[in-house]
C-alpha atoms as a PDB file:
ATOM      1  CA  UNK A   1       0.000   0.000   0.000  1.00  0.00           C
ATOM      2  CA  UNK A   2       1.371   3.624  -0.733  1.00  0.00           C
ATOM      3  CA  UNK A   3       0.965   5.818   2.206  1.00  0.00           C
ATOM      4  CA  UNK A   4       0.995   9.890   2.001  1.00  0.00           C
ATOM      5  CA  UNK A   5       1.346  11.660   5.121  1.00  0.00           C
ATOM      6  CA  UNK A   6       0.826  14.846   6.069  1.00  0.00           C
ATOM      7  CA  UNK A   7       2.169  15.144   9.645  1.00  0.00           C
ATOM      8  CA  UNK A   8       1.829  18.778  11.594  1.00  0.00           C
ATOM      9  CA  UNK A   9       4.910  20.246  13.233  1.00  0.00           C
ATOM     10  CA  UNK A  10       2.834  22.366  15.760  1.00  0.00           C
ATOM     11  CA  UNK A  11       2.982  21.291  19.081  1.00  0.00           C
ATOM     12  CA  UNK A  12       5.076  18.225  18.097  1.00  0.00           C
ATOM     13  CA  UNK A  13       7.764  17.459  20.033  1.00  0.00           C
ATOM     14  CA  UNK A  14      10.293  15.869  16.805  1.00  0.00           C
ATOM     15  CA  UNK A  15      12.546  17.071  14.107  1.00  0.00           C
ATOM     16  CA  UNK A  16      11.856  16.370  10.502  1.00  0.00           C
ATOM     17  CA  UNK A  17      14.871  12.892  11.058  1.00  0.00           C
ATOM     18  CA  UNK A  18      13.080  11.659  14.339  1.00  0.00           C
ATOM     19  CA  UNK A  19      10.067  11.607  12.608  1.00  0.00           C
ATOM     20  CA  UNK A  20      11.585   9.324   9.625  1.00  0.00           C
ATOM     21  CA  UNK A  21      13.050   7.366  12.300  1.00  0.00           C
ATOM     22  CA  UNK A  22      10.034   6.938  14.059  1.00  0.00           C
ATOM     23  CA  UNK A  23       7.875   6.313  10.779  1.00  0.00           C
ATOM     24  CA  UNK A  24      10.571   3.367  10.426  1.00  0.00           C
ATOM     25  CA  UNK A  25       9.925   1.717  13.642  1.00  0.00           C
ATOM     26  CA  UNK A  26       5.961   1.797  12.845  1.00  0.00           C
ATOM     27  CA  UNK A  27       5.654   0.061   9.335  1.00  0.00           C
ATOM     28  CA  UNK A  28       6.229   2.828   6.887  1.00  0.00           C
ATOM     29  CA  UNK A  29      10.207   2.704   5.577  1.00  0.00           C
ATOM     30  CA  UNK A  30      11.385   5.941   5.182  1.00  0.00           C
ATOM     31  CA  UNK A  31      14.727   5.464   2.871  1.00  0.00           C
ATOM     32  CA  UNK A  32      17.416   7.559   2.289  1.00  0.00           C
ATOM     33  CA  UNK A  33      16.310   8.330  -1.534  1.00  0.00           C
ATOM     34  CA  UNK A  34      12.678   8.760   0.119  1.00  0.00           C
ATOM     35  CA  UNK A  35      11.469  12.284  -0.375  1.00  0.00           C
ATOM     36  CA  UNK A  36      10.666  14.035   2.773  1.00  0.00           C
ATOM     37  CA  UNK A  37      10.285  17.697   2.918  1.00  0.00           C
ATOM     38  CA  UNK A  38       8.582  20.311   5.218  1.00  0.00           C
ATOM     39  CA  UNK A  39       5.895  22.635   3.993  1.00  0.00           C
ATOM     40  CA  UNK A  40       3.603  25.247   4.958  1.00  0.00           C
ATOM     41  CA  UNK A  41       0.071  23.729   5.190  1.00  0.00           C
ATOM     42  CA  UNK A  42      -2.752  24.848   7.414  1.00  0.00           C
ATOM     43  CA  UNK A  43      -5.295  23.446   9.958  1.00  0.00           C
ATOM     44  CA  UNK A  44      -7.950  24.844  11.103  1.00  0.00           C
ATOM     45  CA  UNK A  45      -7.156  28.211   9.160  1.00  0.00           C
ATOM     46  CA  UNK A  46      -4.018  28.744  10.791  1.00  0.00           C
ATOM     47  CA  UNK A  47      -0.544  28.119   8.785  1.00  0.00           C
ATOM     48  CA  UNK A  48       1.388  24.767  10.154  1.00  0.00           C
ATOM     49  CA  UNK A  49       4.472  23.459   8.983  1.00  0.00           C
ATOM     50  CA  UNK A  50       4.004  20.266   7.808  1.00  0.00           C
ATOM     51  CA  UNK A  51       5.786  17.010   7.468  1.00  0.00           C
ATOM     52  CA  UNK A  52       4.840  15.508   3.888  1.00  0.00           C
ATOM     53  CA  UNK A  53       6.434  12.366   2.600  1.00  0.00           C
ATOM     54  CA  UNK A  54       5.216   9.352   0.497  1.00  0.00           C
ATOM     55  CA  UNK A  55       6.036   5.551   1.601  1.00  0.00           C
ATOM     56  CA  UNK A  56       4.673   2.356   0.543  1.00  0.00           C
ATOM     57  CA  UNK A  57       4.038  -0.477   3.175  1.00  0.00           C
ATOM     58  CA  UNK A  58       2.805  -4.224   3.666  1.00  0.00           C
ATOM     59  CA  UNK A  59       0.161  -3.214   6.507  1.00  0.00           C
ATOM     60  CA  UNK A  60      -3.126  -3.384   5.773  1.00  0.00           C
ATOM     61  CA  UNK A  61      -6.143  -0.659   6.009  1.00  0.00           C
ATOM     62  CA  UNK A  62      -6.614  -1.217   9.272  1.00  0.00           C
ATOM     63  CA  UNK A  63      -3.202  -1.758  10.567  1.00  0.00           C
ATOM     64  CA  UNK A  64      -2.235   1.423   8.870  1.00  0.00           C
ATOM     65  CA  UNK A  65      -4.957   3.728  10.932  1.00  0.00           C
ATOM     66  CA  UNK A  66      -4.191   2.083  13.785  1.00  0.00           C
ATOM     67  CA  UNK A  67      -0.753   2.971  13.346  1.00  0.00           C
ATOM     68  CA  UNK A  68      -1.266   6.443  12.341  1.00  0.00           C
ATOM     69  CA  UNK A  69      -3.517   7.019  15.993  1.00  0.00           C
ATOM     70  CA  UNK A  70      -0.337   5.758  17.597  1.00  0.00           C
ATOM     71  CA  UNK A  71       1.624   8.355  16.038  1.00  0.00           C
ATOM     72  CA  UNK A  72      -1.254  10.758  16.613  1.00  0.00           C
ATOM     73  CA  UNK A  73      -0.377  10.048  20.338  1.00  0.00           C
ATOM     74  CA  UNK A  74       3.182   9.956  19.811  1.00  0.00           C
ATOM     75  CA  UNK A  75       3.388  14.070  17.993  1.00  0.00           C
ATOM     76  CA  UNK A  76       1.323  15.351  20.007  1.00  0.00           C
ATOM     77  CA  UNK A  77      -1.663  15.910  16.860  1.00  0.00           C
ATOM     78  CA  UNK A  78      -4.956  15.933  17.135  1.00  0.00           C
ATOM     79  CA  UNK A  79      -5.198  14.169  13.809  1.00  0.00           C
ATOM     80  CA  UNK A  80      -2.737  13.042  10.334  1.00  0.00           C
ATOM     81  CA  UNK A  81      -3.917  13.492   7.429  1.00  0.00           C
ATOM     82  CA  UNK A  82      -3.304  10.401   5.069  1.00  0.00           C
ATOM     83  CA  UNK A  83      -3.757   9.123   1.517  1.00  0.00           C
ATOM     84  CA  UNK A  84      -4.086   5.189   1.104  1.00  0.00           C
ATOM     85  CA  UNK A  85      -3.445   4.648  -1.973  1.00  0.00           C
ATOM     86  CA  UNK A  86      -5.049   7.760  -3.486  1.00  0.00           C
ATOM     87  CA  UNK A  87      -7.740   7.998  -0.753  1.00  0.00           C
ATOM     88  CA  UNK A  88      -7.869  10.449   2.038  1.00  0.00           C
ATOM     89  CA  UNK A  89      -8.198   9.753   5.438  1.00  0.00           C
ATOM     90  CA  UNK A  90      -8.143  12.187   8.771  1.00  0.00           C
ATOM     91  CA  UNK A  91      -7.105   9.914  11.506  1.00  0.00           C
ATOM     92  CA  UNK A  92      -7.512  11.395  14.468  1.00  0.00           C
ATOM     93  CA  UNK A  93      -5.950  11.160  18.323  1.00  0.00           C
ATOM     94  CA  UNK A  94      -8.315   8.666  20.342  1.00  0.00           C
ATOM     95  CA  UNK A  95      -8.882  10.851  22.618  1.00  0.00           C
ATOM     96  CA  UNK A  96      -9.888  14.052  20.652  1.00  0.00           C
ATOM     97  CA  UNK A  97     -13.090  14.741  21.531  1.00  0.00           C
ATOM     98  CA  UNK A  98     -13.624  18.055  19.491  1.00  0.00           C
ATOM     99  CA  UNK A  99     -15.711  18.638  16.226  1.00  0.00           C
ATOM    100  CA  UNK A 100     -14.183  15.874  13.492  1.00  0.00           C
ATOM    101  CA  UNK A 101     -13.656  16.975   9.766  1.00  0.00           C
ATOM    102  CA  UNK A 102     -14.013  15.316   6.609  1.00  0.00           C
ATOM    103  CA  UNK A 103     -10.940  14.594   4.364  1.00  0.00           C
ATOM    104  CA  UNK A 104     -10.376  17.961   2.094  1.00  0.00           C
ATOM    105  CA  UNK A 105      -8.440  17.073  -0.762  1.00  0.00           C
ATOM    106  CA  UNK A 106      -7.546  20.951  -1.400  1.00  0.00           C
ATOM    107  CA  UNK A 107      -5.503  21.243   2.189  1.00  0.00           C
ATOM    108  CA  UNK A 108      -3.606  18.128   1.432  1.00  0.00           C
ATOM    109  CA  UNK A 109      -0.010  18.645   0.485  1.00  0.00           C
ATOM    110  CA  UNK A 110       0.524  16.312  -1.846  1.00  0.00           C
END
């Protein structure tokens, strides 16, 4: 499965390397020749530097969300925003308990 991820840098704790590293240790190689860059997106109107790479994986659907709400946990967000294989996904913190959003395809940094 290819995996996009768009992972907020506000209020999270990890440099642009210990999130690779971490990204490693959860299912989703990041490799040296693996593009990784930081950009400006937004959330909730407000700019955030982002986190964007692409990686592919052998988890499944579910493993991958599952996953991605441990890392939720881990950087501190209050969701990721994902593409599995073309389709977008908010995964959010299990214990946000604030209004949820639907996937917007135009705030993804793809």
């Amino acid at each position: 499965n290819e995996v996009k991820f768009n992972i907020g840098l506000n209020d999270n704790i990890y440099e642009s390397e210990e999130i690779k590293t971490i990204l490693n240790y959860s299912g989703f190689p990041v490799f040296e020749t693996t593009l990784t860059e930081v950009r400006m997106g937004e959330y909730l109107g407000y700019d955030e530097p982002t986190f964007v790479t692409t990686v592919g994986t052998t988890l499944d659907e579910n493993a991958i969300h599952a996953e991605v709400e441990a890392l939720c946990r881990m950087f501190r967000q209050s969701c990721i925003a994902i593409k599995i294989n073309g389709t977008g996904h908010l995964v959010y913190h299990p214990h946000y308990d604030a209004k949820k959003f639907k996937f917007d395809n135009n705030l993804f940094l793809d």
